[in-house]
N, C-alpha and C. Protein backbone atom coordinates (compact mmCIF):
# COMPACT_ATOMS: atom_id res chain seq x y z
N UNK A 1 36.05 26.90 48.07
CA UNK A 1 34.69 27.45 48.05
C UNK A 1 33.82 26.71 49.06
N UNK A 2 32.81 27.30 50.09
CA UNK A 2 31.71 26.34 50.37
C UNK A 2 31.12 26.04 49.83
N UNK A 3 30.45 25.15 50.70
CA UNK A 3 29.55 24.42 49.86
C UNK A 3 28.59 25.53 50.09
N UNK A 4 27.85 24.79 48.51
CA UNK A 4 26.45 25.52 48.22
C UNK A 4 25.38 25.16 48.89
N UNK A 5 24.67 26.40 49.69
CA UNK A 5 23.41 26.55 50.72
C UNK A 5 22.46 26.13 49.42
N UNK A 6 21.35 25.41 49.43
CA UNK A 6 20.24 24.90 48.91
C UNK A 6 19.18 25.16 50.21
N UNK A 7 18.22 26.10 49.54
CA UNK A 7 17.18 26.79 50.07
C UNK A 7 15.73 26.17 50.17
N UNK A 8 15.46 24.78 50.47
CA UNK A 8 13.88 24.38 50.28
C UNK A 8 13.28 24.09 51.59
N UNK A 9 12.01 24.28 51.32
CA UNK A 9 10.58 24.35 52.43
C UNK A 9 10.03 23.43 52.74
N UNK A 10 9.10 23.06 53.57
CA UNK A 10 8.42 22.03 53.83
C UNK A 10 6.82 22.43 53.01
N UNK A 11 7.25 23.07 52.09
CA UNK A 11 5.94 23.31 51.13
C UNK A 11 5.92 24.05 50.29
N UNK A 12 5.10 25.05 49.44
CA UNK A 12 5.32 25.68 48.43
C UNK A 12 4.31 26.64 49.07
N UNK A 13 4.27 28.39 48.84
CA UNK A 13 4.12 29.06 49.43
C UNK A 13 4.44 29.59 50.49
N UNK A 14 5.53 29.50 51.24
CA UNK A 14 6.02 29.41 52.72
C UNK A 14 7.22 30.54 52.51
N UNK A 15 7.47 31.06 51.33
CA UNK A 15 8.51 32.09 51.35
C UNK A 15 10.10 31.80 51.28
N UNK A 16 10.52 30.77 50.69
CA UNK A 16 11.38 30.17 50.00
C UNK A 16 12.22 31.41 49.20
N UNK A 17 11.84 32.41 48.03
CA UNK A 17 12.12 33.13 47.43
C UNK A 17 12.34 34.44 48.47
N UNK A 18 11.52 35.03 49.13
CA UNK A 18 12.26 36.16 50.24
C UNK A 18 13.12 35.66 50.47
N UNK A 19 13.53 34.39 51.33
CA UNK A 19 14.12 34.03 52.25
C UNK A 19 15.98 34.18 51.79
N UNK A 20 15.41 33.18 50.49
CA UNK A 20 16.64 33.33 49.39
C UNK A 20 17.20 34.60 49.13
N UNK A 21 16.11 35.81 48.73
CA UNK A 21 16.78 36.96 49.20
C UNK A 21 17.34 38.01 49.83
N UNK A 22 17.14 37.54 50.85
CA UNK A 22 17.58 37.87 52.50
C UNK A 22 19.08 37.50 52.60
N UNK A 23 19.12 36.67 52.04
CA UNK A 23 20.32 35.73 52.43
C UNK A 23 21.18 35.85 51.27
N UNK A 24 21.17 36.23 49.89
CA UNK A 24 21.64 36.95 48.98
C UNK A 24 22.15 38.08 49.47
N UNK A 25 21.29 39.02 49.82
CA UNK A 25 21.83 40.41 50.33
C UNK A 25 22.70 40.73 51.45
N UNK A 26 22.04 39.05 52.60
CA UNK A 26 22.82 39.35 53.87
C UNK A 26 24.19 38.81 53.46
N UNK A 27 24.73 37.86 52.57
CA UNK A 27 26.33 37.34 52.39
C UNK A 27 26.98 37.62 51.05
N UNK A 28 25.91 38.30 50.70
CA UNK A 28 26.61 39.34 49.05
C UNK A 28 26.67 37.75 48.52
N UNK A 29 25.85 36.68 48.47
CA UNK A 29 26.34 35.71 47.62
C UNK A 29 25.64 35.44 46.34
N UNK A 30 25.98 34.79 45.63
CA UNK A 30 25.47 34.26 44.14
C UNK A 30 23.84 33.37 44.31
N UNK A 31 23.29 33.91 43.49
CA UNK A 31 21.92 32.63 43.27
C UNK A 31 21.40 32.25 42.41
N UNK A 32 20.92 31.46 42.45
CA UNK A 32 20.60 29.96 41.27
C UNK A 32 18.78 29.31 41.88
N UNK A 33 18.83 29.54 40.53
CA UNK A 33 17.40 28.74 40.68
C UNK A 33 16.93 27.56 39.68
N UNK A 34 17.63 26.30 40.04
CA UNK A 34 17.85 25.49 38.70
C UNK A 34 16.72 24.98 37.85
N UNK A 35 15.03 25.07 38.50
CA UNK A 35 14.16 24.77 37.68
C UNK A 35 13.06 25.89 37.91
N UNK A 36 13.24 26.56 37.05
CA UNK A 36 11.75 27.34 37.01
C UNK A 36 10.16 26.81 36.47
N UNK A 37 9.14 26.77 37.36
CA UNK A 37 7.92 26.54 36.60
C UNK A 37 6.88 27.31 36.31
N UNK A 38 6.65 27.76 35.63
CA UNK A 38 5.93 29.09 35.11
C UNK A 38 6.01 30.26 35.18
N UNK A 39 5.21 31.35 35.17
CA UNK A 39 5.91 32.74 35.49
C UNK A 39 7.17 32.90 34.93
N UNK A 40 7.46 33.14 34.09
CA UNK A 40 8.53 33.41 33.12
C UNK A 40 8.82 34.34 33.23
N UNK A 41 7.90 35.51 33.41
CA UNK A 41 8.16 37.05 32.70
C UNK A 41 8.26 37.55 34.34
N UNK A 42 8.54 36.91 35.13
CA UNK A 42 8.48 37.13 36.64
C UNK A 42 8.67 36.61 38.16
N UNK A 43 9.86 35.29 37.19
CA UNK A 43 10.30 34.48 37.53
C UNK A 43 11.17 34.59 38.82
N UNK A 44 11.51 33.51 39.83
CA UNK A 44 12.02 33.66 40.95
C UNK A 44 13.32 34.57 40.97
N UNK A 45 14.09 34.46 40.23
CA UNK A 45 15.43 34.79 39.78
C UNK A 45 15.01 36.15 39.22
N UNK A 46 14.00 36.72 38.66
CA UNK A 46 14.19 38.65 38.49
C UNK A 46 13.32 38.59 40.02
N UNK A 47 12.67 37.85 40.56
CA UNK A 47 12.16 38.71 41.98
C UNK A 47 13.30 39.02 42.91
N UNK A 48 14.13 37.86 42.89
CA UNK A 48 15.36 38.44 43.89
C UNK A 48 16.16 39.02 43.69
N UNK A 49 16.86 39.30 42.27
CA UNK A 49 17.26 40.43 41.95
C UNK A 49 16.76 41.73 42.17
N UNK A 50 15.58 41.81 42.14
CA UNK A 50 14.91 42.98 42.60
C UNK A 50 14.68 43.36 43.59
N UNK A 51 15.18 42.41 44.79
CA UNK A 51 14.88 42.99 45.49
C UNK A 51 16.73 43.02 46.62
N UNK A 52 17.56 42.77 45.91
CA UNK A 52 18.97 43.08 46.31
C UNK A 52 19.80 44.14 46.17
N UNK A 53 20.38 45.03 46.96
CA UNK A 53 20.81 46.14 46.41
C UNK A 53 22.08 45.54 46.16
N UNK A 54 23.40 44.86 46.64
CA UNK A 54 24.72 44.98 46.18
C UNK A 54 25.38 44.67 45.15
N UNK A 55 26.35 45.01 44.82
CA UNK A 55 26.95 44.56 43.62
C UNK A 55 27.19 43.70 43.06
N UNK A 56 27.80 42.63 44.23
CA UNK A 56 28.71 41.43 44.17
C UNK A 56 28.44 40.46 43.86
N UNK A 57 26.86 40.21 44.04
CA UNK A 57 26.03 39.43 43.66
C UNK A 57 25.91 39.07 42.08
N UNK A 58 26.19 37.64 41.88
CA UNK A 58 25.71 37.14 40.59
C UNK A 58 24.57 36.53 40.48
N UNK A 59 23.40 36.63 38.92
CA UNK A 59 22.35 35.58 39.42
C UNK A 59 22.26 34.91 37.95
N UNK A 60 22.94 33.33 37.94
CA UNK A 60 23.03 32.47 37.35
C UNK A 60 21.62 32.13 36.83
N UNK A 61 21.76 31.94 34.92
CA UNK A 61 20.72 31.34 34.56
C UNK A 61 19.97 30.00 35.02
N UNK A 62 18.54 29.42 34.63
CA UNK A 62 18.66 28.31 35.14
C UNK A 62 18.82 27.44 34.49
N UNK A 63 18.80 26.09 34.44
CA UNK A 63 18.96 24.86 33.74
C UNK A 63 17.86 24.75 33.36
N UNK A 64 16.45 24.58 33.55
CA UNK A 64 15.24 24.66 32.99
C UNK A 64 14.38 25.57 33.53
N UNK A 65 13.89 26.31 32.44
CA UNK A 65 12.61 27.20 32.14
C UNK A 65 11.37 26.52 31.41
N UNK A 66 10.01 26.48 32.73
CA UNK A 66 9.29 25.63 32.03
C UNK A 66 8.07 26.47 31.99
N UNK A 67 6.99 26.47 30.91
CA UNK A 67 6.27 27.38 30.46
C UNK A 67 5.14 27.57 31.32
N UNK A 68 4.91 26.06 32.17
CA UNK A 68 3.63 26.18 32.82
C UNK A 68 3.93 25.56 34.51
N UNK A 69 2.61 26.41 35.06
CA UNK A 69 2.85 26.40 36.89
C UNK A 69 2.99 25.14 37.32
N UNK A 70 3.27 24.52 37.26
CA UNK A 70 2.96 23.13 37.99
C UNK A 70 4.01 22.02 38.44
N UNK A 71 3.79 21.31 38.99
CA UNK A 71 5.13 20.65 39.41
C UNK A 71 6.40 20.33 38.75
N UNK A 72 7.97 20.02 38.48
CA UNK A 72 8.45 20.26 37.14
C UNK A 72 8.11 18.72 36.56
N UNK A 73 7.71 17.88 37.12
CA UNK A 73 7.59 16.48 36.01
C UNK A 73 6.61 16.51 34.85
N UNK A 74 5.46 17.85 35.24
CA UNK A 74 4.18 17.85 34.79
C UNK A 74 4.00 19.00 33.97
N UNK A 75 5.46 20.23 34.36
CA UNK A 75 5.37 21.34 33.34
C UNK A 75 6.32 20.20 32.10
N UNK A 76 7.56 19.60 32.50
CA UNK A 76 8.39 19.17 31.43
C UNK A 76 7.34 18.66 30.35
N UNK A 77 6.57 17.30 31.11
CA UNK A 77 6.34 16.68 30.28
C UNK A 77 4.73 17.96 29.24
N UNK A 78 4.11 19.08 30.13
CA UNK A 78 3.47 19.78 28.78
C UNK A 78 4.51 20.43 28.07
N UNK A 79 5.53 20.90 28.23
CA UNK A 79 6.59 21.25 27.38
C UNK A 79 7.19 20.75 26.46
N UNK A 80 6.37 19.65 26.33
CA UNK A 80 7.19 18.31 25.50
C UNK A 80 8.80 17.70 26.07
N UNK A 81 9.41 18.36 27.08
CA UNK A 81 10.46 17.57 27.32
C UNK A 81 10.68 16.51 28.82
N UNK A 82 11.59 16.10 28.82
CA UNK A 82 11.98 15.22 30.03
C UNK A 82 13.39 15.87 30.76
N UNK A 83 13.06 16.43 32.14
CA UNK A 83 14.13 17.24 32.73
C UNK A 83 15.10 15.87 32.78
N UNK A 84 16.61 15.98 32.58
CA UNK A 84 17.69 15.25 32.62
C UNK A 84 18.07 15.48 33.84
N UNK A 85 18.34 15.22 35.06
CA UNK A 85 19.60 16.08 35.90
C UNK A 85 20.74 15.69 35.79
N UNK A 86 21.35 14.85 34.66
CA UNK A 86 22.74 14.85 34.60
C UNK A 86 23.17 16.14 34.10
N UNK A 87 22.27 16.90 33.34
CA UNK A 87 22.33 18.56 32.84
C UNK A 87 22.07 19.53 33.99
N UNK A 88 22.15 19.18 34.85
CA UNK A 88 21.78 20.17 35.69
C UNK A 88 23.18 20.25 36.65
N UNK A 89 24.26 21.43 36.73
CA UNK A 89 25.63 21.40 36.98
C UNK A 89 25.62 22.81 37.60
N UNK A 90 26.17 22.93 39.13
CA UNK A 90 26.20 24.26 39.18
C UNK A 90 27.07 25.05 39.15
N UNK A 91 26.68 26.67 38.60
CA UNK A 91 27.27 27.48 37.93
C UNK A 91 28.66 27.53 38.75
N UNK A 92 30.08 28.12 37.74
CA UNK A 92 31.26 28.34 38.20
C UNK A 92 31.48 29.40 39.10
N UNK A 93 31.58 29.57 40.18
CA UNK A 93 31.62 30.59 41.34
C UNK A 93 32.87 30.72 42.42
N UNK A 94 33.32 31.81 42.68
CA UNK A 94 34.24 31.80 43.97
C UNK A 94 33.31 32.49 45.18
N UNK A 95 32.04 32.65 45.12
CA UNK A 95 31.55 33.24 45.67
C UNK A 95 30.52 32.05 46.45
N UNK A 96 30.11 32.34 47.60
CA UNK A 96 28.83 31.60 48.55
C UNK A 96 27.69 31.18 47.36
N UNK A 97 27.40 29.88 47.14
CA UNK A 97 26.12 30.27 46.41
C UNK A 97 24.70 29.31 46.89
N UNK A 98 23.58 30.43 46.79
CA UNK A 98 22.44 30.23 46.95
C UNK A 98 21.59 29.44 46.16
N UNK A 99 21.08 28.54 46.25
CA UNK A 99 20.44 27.50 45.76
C UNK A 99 18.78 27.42 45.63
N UNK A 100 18.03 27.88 44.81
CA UNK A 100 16.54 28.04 45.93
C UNK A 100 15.71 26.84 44.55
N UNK A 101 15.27 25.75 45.25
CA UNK A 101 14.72 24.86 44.71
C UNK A 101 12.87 25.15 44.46
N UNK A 102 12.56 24.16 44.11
CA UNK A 102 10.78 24.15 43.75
C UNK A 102 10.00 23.08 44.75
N UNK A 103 8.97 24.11 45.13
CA UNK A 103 8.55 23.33 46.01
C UNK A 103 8.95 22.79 47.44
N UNK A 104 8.82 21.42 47.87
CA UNK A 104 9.45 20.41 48.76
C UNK A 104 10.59 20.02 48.43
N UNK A 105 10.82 18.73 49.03
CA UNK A 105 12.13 18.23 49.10
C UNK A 105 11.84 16.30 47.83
N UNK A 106 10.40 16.41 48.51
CA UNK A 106 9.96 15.23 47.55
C UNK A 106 9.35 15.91 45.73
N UNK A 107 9.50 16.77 45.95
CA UNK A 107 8.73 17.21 44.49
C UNK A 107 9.33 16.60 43.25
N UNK A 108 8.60 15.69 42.43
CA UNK A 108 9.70 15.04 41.26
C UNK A 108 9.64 15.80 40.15
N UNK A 109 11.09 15.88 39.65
CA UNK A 109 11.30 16.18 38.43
C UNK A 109 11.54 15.33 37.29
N UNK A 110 11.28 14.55 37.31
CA UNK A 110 10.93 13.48 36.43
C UNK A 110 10.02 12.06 37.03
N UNK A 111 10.06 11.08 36.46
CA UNK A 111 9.12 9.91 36.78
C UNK A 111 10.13 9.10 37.89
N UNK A 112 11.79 9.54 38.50
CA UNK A 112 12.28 8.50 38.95
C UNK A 112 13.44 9.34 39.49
N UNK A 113 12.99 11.02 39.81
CA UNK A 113 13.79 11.92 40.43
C UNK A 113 13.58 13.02 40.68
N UNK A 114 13.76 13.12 42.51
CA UNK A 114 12.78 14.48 43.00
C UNK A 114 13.79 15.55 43.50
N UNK A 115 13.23 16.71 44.02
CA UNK A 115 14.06 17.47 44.66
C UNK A 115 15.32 17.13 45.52
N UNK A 116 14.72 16.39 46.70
CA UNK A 116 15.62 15.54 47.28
C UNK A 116 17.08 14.94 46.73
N UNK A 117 17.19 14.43 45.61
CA UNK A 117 17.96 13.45 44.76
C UNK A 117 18.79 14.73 44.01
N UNK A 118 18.28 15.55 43.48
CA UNK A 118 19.09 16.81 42.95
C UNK A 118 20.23 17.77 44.40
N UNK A 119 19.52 17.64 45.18
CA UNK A 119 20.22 18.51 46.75
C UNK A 119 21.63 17.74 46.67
N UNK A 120 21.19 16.27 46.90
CA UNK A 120 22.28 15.30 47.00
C UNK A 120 22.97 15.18 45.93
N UNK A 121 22.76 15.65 44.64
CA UNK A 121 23.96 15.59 43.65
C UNK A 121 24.48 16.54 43.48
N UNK A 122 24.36 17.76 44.40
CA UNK A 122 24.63 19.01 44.07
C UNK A 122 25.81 19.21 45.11
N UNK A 123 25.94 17.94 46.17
CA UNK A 123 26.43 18.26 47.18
C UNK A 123 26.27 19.33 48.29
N UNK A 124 25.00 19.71 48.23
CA UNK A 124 24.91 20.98 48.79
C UNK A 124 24.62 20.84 50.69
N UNK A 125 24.75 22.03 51.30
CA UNK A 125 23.80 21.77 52.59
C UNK A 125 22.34 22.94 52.66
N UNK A 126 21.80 22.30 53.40
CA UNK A 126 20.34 22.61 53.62
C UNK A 126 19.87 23.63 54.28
N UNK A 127 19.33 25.18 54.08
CA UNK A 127 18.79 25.44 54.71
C UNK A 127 16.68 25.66 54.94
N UNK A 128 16.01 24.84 55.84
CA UNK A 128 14.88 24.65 55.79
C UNK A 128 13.61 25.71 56.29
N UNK A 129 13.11 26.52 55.44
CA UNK A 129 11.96 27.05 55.40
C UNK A 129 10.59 26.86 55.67
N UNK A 130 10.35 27.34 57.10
CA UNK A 130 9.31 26.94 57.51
C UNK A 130 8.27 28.12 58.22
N UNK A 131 6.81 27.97 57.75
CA UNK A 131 5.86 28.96 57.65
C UNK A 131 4.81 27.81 58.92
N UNK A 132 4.34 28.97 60.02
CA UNK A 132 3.72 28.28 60.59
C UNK A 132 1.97 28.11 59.86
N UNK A 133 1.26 26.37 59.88
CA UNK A 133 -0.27 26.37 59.81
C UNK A 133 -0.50 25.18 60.29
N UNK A 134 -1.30 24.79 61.02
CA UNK A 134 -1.93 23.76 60.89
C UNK A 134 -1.33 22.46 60.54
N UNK A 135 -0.43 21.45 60.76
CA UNK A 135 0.49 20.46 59.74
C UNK A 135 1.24 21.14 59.54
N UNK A 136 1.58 22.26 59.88
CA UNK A 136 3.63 22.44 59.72
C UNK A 136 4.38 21.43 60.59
N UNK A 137 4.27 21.45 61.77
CA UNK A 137 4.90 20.62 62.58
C UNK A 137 5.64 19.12 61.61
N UNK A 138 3.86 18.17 61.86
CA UNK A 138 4.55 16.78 60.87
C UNK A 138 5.33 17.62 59.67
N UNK A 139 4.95 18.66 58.26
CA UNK A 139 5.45 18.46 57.19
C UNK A 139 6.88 19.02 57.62
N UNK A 140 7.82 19.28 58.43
CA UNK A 140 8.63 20.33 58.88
C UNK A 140 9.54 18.53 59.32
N UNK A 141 8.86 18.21 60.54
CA UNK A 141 10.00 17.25 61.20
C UNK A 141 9.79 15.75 59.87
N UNK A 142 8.78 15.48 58.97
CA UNK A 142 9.21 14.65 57.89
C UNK A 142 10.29 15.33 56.78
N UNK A 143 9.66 16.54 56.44
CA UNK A 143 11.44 16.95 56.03
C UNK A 143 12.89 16.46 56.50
N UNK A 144 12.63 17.24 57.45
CA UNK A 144 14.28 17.07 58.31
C UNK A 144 14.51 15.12 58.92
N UNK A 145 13.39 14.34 58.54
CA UNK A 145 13.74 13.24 58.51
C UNK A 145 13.86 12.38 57.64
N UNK A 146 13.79 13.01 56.24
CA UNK A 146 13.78 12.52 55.01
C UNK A 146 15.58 13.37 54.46
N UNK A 147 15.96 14.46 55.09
CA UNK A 147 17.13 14.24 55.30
C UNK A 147 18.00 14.06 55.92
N UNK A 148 17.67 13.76 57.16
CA UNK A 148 18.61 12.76 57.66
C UNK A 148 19.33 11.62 57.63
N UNK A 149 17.90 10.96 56.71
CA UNK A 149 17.93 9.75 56.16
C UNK A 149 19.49 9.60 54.96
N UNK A 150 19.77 10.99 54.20
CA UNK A 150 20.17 10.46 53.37
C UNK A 150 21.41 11.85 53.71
N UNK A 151 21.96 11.40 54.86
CA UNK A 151 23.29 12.06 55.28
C UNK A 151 23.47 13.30 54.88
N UNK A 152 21.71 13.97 54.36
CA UNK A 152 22.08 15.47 53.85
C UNK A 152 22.35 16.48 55.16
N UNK A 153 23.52 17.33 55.40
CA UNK A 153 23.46 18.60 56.64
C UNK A 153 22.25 19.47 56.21
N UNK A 154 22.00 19.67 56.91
CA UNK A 154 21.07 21.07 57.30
C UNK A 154 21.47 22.13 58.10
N UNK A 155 22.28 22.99 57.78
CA UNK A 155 22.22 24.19 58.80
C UNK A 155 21.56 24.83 59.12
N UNK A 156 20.76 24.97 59.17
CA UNK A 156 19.57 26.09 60.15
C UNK A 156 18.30 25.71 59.40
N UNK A 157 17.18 25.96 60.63
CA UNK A 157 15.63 25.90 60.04
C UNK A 157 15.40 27.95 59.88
N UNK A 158 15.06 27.98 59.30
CA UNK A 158 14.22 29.38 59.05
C UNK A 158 12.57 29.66 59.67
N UNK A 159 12.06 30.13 60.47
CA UNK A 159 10.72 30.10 60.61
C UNK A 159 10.54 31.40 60.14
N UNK A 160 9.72 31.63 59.19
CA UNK A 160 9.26 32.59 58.22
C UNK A 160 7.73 33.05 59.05
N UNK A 161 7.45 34.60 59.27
CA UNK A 161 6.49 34.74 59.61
C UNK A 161 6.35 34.81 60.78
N UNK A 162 4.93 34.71 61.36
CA UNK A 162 4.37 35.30 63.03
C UNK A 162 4.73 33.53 63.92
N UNK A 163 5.22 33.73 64.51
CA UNK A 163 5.86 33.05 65.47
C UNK A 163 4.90 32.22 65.92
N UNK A 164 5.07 30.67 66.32
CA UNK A 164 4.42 30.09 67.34
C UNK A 164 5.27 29.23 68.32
N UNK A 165 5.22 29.96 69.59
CA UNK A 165 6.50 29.29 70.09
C UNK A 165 6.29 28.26 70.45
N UNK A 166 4.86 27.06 70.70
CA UNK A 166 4.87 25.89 71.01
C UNK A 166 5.33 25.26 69.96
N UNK A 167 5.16 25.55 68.50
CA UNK A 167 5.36 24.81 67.32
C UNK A 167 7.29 24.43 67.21
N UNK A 168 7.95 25.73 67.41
CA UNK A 168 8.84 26.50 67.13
C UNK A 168 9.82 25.50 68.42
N UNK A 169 9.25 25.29 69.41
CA UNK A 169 10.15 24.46 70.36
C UNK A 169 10.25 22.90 70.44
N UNK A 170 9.02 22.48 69.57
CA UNK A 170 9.06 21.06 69.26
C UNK A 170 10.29 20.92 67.70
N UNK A 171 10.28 21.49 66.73
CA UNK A 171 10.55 21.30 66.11
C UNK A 171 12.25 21.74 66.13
N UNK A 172 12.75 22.50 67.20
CA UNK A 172 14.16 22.85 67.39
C UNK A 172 14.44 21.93 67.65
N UNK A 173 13.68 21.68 69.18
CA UNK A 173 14.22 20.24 69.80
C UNK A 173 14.61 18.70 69.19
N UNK A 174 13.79 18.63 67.81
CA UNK A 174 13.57 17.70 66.91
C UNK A 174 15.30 17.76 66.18
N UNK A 175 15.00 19.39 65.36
CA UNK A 175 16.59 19.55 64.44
C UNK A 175 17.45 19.62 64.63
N UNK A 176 17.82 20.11 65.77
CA UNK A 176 19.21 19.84 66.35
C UNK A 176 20.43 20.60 65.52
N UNK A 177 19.84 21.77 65.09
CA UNK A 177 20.57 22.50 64.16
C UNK A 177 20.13 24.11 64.65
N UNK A 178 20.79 25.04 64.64
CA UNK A 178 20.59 26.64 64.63
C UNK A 178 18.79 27.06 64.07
N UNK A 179 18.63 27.43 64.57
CA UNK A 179 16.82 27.77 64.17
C UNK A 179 16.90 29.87 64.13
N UNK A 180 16.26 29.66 63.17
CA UNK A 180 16.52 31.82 63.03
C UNK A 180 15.00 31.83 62.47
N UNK A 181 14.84 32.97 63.32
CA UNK A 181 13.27 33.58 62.76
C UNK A 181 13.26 35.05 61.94
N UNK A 182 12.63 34.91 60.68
CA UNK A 182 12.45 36.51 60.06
C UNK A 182 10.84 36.85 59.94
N UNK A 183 10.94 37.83 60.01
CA UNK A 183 9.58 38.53 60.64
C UNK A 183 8.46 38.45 59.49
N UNK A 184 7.49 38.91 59.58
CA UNK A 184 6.61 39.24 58.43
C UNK A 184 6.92 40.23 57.51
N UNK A 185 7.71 40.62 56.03
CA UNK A 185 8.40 41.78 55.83
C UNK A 185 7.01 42.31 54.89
N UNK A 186 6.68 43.34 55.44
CA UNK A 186 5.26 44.64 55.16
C UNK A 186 6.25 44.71 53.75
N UNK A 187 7.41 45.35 53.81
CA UNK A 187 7.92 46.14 52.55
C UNK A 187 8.99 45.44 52.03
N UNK A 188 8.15 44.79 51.16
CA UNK A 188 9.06 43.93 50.09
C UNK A 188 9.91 44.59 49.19
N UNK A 189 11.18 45.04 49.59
CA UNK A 189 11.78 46.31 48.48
C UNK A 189 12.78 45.89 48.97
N UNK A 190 13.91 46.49 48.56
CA UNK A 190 15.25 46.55 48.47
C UNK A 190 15.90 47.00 49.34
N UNK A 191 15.17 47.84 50.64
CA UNK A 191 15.01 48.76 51.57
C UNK A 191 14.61 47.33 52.77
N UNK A 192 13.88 46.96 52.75
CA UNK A 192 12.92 46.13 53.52
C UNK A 192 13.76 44.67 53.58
N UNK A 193 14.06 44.29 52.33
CA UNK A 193 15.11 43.23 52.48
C UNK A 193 16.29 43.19 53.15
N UNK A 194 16.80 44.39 52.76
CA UNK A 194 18.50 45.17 53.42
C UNK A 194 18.41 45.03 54.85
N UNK A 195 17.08 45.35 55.49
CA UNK A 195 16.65 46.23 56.95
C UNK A 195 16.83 44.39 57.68
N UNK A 196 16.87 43.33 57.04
CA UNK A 196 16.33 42.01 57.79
C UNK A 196 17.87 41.07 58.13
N UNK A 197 18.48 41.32 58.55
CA UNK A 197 20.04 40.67 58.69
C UNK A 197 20.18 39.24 59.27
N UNK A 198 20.78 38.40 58.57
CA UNK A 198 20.88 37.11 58.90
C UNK A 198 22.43 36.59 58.84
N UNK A 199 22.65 36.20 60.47
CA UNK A 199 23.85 35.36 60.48
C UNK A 199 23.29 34.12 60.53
N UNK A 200 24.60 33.43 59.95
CA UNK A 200 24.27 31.52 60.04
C UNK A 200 25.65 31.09 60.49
């Protein structure tokens, strides 16, 4: 089996969840979303289902469902619990599987373990989501140097959205990895997802 693609951004809002489903639809593969924080009834995992047409596709429960929006150290602890990640194991698959995390790469899920630290126990490789504004640049190349640091691969950056090619050429030059751009998608449907094709 490959290894499992793990899907995180250099921020939250940047389209992490399309992206994930782009890439579901484009390799018919499996996806996982191991911590959910809020939005329950509309959670990352029924958006990308919804918006995948093929069959083949599995979409694995998650390891935690947490009741409220907020970072997971801060939904656990209003939930009354403490996320474990020795519980956090990913699902049995012969299939590619998709990984789409919360948040950043630093986001903690507990008092003494963040996103970052879960990627690396998951064995996974990286693909990085990036939305151009203002401070993408630094939050984009401290990503990709916060894994470098810790021997994680990264295969490809993603630039999500309207293009800036000065931004877009510092930061290739920086990753040293495959860089793919997907457009602004108007029609978020099943139709609209299908229409957006991604090799890696």
């Amino acid at each position: 089996m490959n290894k499992p693609l793990f899907i995180t951004g250099v921020g939250t809002g940047i389209g992490k969840t399309v992206v994930s489903a782009i890439l579901v639809e484009s390799l018919k593969a499996d996806y996982w979303k191991p911590i959910q924080s809020g939005d329950l009834d509309n959670s990352d995992t029924l958006k990308v289902q919804s918006l995948v047409s093929n069959t083949q596709s599995i979409f694995h429960p998650e390891s935690y469902r947490l009741t409220q929006p907020f970072s997971p150290h801060k939904s656990a602890v209003l939930d009354g619990i403490e996320i474990d990640p020795t519980t956090i194991k990913i699902p049995q698959t012969d299939n590619t599987l998709i990984i789409e995390g919360a948040g950043g790469l630093m986001v903690p899920l507990n008092n003494n373990f963040l996103m970052i630290d879960l990627i690396q126990q998951l064995g996974a490789e990286v693909i990085l989501v990036v939305k151009h504004y203002l401070g993408s640049i630094n939050h984009t190349l401290l990503s990709l140097e916060a894994l470098r640091n810790r021997n994680i691969p990264v295969i490809a950056v993603i630039f999500n959205g309207e293009p800036n090619e000065s931004s877009e050429e510092v930061i290739k030059n920086y990753a040293q990895c495959p860089a793919l751009s997907i457009p602004d998608i108007q029609d978020l449907s099943k139709e609209g997802i299908a229409g957006v094709k991604v090799k890696l």
